[in-house]
Protein backbone atom coordinates (compact mmCIF):
# COMPACT_ATOMS: atom_id res chain seq x y z
CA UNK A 1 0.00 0.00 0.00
CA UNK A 2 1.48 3.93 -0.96
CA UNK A 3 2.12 5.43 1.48
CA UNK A 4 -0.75 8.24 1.80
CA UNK A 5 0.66 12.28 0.47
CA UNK A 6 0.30 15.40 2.05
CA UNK A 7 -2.89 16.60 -0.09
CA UNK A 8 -4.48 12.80 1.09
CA UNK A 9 -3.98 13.37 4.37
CA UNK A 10 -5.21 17.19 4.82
CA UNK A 11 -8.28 16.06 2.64
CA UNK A 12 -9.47 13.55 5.08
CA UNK A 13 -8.56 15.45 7.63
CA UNK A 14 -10.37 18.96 6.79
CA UNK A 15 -13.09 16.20 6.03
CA UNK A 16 -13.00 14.76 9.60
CA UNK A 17 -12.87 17.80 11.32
CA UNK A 18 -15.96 19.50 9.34
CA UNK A 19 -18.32 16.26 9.51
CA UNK A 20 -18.36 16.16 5.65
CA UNK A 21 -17.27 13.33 3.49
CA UNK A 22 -13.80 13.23 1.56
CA UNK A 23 -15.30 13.06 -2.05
CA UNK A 24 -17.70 16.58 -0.67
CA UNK A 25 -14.63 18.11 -0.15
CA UNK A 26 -13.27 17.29 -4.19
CA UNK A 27 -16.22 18.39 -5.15
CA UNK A 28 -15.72 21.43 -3.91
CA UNK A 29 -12.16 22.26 -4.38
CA UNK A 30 -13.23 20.78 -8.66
CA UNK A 31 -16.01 23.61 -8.22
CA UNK A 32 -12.89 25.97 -6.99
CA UNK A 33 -10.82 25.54 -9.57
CA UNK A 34 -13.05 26.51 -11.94
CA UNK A 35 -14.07 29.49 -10.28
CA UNK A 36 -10.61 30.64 -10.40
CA UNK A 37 -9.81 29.41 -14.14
CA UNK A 38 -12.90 31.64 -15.40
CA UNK A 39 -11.90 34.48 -13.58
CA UNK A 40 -8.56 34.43 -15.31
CA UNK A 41 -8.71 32.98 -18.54
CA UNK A 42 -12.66 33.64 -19.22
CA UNK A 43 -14.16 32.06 -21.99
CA UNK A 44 -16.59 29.04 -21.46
CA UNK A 45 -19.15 28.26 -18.57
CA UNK A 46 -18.71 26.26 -15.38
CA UNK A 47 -20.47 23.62 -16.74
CA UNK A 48 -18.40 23.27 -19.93
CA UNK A 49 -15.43 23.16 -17.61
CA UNK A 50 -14.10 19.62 -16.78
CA UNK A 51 -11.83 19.60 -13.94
CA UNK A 52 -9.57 16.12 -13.45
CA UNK A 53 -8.11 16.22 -9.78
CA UNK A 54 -5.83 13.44 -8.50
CA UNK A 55 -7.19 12.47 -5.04
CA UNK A 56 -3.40 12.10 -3.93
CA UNK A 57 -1.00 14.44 -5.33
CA UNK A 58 -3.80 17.25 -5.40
CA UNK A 59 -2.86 18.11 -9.39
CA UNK A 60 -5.29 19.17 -11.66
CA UNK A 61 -6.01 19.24 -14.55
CA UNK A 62 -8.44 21.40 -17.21
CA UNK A 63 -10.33 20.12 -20.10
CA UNK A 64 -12.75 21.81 -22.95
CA UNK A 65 -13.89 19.66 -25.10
CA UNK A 66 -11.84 16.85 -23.67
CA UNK A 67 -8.67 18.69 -24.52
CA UNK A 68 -6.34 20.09 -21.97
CA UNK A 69 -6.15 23.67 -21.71
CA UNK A 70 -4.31 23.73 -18.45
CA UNK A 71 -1.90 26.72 -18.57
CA UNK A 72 1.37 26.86 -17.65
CA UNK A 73 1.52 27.57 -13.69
CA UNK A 74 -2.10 27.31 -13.39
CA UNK A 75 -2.06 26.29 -9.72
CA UNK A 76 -0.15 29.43 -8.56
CA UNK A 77 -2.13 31.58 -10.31
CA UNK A 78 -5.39 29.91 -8.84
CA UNK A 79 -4.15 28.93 -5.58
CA UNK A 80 -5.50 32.08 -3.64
CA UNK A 81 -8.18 32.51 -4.98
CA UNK A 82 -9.21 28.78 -4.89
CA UNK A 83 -8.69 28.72 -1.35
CA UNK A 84 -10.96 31.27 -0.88
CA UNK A 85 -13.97 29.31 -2.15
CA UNK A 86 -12.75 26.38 -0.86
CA UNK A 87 -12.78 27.58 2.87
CA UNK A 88 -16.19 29.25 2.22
CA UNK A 89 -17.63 26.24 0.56
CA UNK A 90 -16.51 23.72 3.24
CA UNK A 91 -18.44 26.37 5.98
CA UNK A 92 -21.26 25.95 3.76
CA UNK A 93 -20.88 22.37 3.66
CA UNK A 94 -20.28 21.86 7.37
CA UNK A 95 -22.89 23.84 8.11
CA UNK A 96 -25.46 21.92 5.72
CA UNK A 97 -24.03 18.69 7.99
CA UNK A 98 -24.84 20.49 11.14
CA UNK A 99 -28.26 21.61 10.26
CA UNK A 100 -29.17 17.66 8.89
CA UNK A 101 -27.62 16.56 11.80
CA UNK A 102 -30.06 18.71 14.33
CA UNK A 103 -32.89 18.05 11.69
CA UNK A 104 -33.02 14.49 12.72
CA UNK A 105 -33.52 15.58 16.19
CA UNK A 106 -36.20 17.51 16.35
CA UNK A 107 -38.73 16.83 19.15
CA UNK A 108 -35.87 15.78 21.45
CA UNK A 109 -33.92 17.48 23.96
CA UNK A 110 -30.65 19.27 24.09
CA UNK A 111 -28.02 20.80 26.25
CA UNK A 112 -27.45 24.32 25.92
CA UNK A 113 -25.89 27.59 27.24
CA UNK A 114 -26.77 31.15 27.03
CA UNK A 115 -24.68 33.47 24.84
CA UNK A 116 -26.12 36.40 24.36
CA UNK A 117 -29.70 38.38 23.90
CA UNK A 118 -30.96 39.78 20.33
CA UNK A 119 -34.08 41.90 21.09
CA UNK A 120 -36.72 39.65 22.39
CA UNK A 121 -35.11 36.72 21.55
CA UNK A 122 -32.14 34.56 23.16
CA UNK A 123 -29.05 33.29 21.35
CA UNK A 124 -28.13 29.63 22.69
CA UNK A 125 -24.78 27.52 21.95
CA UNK A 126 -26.17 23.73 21.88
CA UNK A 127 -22.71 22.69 20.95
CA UNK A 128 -21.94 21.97 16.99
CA UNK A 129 -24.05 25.48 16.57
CA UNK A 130 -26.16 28.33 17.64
CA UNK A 131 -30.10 28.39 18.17
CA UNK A 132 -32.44 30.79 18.94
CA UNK A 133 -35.06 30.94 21.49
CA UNK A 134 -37.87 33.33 20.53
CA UNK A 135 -39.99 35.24 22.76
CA UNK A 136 -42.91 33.05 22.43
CA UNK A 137 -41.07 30.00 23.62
CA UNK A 138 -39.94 31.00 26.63
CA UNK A 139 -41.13 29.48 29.89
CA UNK A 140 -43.22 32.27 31.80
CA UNK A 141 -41.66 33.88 35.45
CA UNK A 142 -38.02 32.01 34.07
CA UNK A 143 -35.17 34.84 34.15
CA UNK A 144 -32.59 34.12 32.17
CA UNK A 145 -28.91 35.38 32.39
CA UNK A 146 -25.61 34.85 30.14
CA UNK A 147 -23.60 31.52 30.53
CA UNK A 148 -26.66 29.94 31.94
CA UNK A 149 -26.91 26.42 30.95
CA UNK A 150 -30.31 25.12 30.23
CA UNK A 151 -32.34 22.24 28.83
CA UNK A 152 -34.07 22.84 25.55
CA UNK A 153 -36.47 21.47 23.36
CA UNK A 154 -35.55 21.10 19.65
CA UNK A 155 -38.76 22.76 18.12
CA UNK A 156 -37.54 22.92 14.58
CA UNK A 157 -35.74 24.55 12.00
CA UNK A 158 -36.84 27.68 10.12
CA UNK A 159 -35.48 30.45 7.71
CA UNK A 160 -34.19 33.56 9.06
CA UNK A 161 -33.08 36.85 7.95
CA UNK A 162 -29.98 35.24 8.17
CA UNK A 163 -30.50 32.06 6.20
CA UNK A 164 -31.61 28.92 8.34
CA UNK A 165 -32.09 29.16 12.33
CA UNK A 166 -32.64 26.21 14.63
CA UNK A 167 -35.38 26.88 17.03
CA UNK A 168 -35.92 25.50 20.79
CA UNK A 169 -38.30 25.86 23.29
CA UNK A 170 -38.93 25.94 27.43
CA UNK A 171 -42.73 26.23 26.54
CA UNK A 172 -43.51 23.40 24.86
CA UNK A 173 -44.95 20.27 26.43
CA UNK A 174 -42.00 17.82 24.84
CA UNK A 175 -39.55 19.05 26.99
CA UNK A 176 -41.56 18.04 30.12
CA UNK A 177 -41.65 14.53 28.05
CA UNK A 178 -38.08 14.40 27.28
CA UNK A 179 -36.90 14.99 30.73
CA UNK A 180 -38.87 12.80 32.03
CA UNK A 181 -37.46 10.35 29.71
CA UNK A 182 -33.46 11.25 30.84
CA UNK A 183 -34.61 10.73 34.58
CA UNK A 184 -36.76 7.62 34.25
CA UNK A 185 -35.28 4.71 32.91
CA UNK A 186 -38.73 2.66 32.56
CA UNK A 187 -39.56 5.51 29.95
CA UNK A 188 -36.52 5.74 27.67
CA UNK A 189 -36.92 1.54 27.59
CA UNK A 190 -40.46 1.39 26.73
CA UNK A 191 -41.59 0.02 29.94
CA UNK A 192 -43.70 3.10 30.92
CA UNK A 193 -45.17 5.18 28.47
CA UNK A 194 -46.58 8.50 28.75
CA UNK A 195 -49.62 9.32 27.31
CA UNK A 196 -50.39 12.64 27.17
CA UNK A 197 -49.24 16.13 28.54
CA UNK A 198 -50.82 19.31 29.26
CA UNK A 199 -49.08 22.07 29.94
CA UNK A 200 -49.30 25.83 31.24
CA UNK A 201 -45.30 26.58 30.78
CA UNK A 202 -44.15 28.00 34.50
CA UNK A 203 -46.72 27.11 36.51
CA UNK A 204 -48.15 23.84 36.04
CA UNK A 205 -48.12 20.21 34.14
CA UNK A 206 -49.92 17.32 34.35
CA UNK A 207 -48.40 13.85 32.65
CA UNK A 208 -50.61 10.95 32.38
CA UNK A 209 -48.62 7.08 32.18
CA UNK A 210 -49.26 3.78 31.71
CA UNK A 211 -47.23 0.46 32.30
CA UNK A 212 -46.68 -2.13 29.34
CA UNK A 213 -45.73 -4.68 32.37
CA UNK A 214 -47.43 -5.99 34.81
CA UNK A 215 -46.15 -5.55 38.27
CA UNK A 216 -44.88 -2.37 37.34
CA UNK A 217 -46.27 1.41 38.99
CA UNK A 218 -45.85 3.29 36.16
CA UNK A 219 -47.25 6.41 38.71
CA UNK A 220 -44.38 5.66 41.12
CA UNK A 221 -41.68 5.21 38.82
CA UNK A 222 -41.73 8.25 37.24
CA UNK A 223 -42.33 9.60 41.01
CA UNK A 224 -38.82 7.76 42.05
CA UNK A 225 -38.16 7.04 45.91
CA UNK A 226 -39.09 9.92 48.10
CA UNK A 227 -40.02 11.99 44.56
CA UNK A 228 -36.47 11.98 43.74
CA UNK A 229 -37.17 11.52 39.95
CA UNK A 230 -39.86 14.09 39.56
CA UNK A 231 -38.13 16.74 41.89
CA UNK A 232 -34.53 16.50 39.11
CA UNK A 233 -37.59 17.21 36.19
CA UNK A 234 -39.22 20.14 38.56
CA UNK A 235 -35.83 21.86 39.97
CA UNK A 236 -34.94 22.14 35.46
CA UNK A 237 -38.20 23.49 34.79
CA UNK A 238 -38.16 26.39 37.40
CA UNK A 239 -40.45 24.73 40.46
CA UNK A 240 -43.15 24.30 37.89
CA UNK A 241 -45.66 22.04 39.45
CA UNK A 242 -46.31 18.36 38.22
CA UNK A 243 -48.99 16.08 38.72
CA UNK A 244 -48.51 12.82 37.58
CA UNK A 245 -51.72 10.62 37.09
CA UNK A 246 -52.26 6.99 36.10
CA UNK A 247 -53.98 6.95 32.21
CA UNK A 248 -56.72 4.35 32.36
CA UNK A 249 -58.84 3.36 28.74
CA UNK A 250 -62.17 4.45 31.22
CA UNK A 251 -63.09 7.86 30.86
CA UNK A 252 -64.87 8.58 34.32
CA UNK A 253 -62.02 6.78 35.96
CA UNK A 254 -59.19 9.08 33.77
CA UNK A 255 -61.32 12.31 34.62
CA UNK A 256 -61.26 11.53 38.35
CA UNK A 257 -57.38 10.58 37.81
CA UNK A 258 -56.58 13.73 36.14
CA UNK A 259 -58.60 16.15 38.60
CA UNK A 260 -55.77 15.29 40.94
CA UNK A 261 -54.93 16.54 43.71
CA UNK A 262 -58.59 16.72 44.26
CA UNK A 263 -60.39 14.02 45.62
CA UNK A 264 -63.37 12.89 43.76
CA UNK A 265 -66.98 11.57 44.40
CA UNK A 266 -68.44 10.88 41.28
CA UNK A 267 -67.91 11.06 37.72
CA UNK A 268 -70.39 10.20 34.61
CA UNK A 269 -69.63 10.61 31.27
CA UNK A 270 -71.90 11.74 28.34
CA UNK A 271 -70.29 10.10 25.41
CA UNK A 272 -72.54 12.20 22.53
CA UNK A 273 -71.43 15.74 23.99
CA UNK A 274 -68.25 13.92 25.41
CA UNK A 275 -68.82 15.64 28.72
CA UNK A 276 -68.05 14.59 32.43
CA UNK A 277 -69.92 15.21 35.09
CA UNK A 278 -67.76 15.78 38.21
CA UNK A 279 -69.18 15.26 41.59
CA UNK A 280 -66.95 16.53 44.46
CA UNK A 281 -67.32 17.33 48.05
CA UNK A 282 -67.53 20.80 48.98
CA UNK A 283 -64.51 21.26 51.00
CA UNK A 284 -62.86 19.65 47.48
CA UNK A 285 -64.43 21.99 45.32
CA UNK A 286 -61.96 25.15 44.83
CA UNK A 287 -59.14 22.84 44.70
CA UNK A 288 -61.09 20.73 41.63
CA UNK A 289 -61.38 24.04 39.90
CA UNK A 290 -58.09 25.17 40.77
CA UNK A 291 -56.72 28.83 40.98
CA UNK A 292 -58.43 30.87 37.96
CA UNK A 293 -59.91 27.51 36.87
CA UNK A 294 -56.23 26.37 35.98
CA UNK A 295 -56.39 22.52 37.40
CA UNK A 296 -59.93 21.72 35.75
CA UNK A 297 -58.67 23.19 32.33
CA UNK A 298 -55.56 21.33 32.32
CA UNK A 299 -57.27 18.21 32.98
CA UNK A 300 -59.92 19.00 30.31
CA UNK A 301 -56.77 19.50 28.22
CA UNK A 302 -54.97 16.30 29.43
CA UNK A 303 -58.48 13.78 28.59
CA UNK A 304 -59.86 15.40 25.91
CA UNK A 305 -63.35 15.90 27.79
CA UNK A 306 -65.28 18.55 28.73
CA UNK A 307 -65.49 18.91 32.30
CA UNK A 308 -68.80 19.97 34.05
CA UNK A 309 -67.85 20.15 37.83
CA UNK A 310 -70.86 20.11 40.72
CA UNK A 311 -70.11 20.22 44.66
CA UNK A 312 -71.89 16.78 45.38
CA UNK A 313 -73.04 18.06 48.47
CA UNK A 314 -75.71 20.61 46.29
CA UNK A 315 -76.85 17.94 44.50
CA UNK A 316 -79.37 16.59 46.90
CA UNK A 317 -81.43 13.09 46.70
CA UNK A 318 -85.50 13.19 46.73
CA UNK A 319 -84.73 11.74 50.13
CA UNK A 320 -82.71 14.20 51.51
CA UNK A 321 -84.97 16.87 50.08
CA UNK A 322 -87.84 15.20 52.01
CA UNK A 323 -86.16 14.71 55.58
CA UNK A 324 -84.81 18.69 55.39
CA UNK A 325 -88.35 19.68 54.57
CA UNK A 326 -89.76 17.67 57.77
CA UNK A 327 -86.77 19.21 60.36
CA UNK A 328 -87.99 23.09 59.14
CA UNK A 329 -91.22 23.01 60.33
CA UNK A 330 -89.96 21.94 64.20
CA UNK A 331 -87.54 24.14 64.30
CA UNK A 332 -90.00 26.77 63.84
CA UNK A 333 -92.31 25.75 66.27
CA UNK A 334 -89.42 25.11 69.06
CA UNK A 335 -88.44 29.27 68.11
CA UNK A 336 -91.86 30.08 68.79
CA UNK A 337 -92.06 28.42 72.18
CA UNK A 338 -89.60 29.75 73.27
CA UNK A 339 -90.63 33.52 72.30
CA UNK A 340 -94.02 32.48 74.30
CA UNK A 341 -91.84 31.89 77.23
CA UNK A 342 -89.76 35.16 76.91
CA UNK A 343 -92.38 37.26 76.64
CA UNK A 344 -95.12 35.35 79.66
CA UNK A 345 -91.65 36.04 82.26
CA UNK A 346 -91.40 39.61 80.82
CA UNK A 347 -94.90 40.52 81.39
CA UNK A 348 -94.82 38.52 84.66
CA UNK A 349 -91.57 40.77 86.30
CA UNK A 350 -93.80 43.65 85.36
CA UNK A 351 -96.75 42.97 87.62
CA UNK A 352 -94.77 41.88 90.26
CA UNK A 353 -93.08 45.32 90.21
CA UNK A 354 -96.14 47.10 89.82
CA UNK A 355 -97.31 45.59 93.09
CA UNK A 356 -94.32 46.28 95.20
CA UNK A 357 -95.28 49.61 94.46
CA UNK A 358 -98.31 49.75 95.71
């Protein structure tokens, strides 16, 4: 085997250290070459230009026609000017590997660090690259300072007034998901699955799961021992709070679930309007709701139901009704006794003074 020449070895290793492939790189310093031939000689389009370029030495060669026109000292004449697409081709091209690289990884989650603001919007280094984190995705009441490292979603990629941006997210409900899935194992191996988040970014989530295995708490797995587990996903996402509720195939039983951390009485389901019917006590009530109706909404969110919620104890039986209506009637009469007697001791004290006075 030859031993491997200087061009060789800088090829594959500009090609190593930009992510590209070797025969990218040819391609690029062919399309370089040509450049630089046309600017000095003129005459024919790129395309009629054939460039021959020995993978080894690095010599080239020019054809027209399937002559060759090389001329005489050709690659000192070039050689600047070549590099100078060839360094801003290979950017291009690394940069194209990057952005296919992060493409396929959408919808998952990232390290990243924060480098520096641009109007509403934060600048990010997730490592290969920059991304930017847009108003709108940001997690409400979350202050955010330089060199602070974060977890991000990967929301997508997007054209920008500077050519293509990658965009992540604290809002978004997938990066609940995703760190869920770096802090419980049972997740990331299919064991547990989650079914469904809903999310109000900064304040509160609420993840439903279900187990694949028998035997296995898919609720108190994702909990961990002593809430370990969910307290790693909570301290990331700012002391946002987390509910997380078993998913069952019954609707009533999935309302109830989901109107956690409220206890419920009753649920029935109307499957035409797909409505639920929530029964709770009354000292359960405002915590069913939630603050500004936040914990029934979410749930609604969560099951896909509309959620009609009733303090059970105001819903009253024909039974009920009847025994309340006997009681009223005796209390009355026991008040009015006891005016009698008021008034007879009044009117009594009276005479007797009346007759010490005389």
């Amino acid at each position: 085997m030859a031993p491997r020449t200087e061009f060789a070895s800088a090829l594959n290793q500009a090609a190593a250290e930009r992510g590209v492939e070797p025969e990218d790189v040819l391609n690029i310093i062919k399309d370089a070459i040509k450049a630089a031939y046309r600017k000095d000689y003129g005459g024919k389009e790129e395309d009629e230009i054939e460039v021959e370029l020995d993978a080894e030495s690095g010599g080239a060669k020019i054809h027209i026609d399937k002559k060759d026109v090389t001329p005489p000292g050709f690659g000192r004449i070039a050689a600047q000017t070549a590099k100078q697409v060839i360094l801003q081709r290979i950017r291009e091209a690394e940069k194209s590997a990057i952005f296919s690289e992060y493409e396929k990884r959408i919808g998952s989650v990232v390290n990243g660090m924060v480098q520096r603001l641009e109007g509403p919007n934060l600048v990010v280094d997730i490592g290969k690259t920059e991304a930017i984190l847009p108003a709108t995705e940001k997690s409400s009441g979350e202050d955010y300072r330089l060199t602070q490292r974060l977890k991000l979603y990967i929301l997508g990629i997007r054209e920008g007034a500077r050519g293509q941006e990658i965009i992540v997210s604290r809002a978004h409900r997938g990066l609940v998901e995703g760190l869920f899935k770096l802090e419980v194992p049972e997740i990331g191996s299919g064991v547990v699955e989650i079914k469904g988040i809903a999310r109000e970014a900064g304040s509160r989530s609420k993840v439903a799961v279900s187990s694949r295995q028998a035997g296995v708490d898919p609720v108190g797995s994702c909990v961990g021992q002593k809430g370990v587990r969910v307290q790693a996903v909570i301290a990331e996402l700012g002391a946002e709070k987390i509910d997380v509720i078993a998913y069952s195939d019954e609707p009533a039983k999935f309302v109830a679930a989901a109107l956690s951390p409220a206890k419920v009485e009753k649920v029935s389901v109307d499957e035409e309007t797909k409505t639920a019917y929530v029964e709770v006590p009354e000292d359960q009530l405002s915590l069913a709701i939630g603050k500004d109706g936040q914990n029934v909404r979410l749930s609604a969110k969560l099951t896909g139901w509309r959620i009609d919620i009733k303090g059970a104890d105001k819903i009253q039986e024909p039974e009920e009704e009847e025994k309340t209506k006997d009681k009223k009637p005796k209390t009355k009469e026991k008040k009015q006794v006891k005016k009698a007697i008021k008034k007879t001791k009044r009117v009594t004290k009276k005479k007797a003074k009346k007759e010490e006075s005389t």
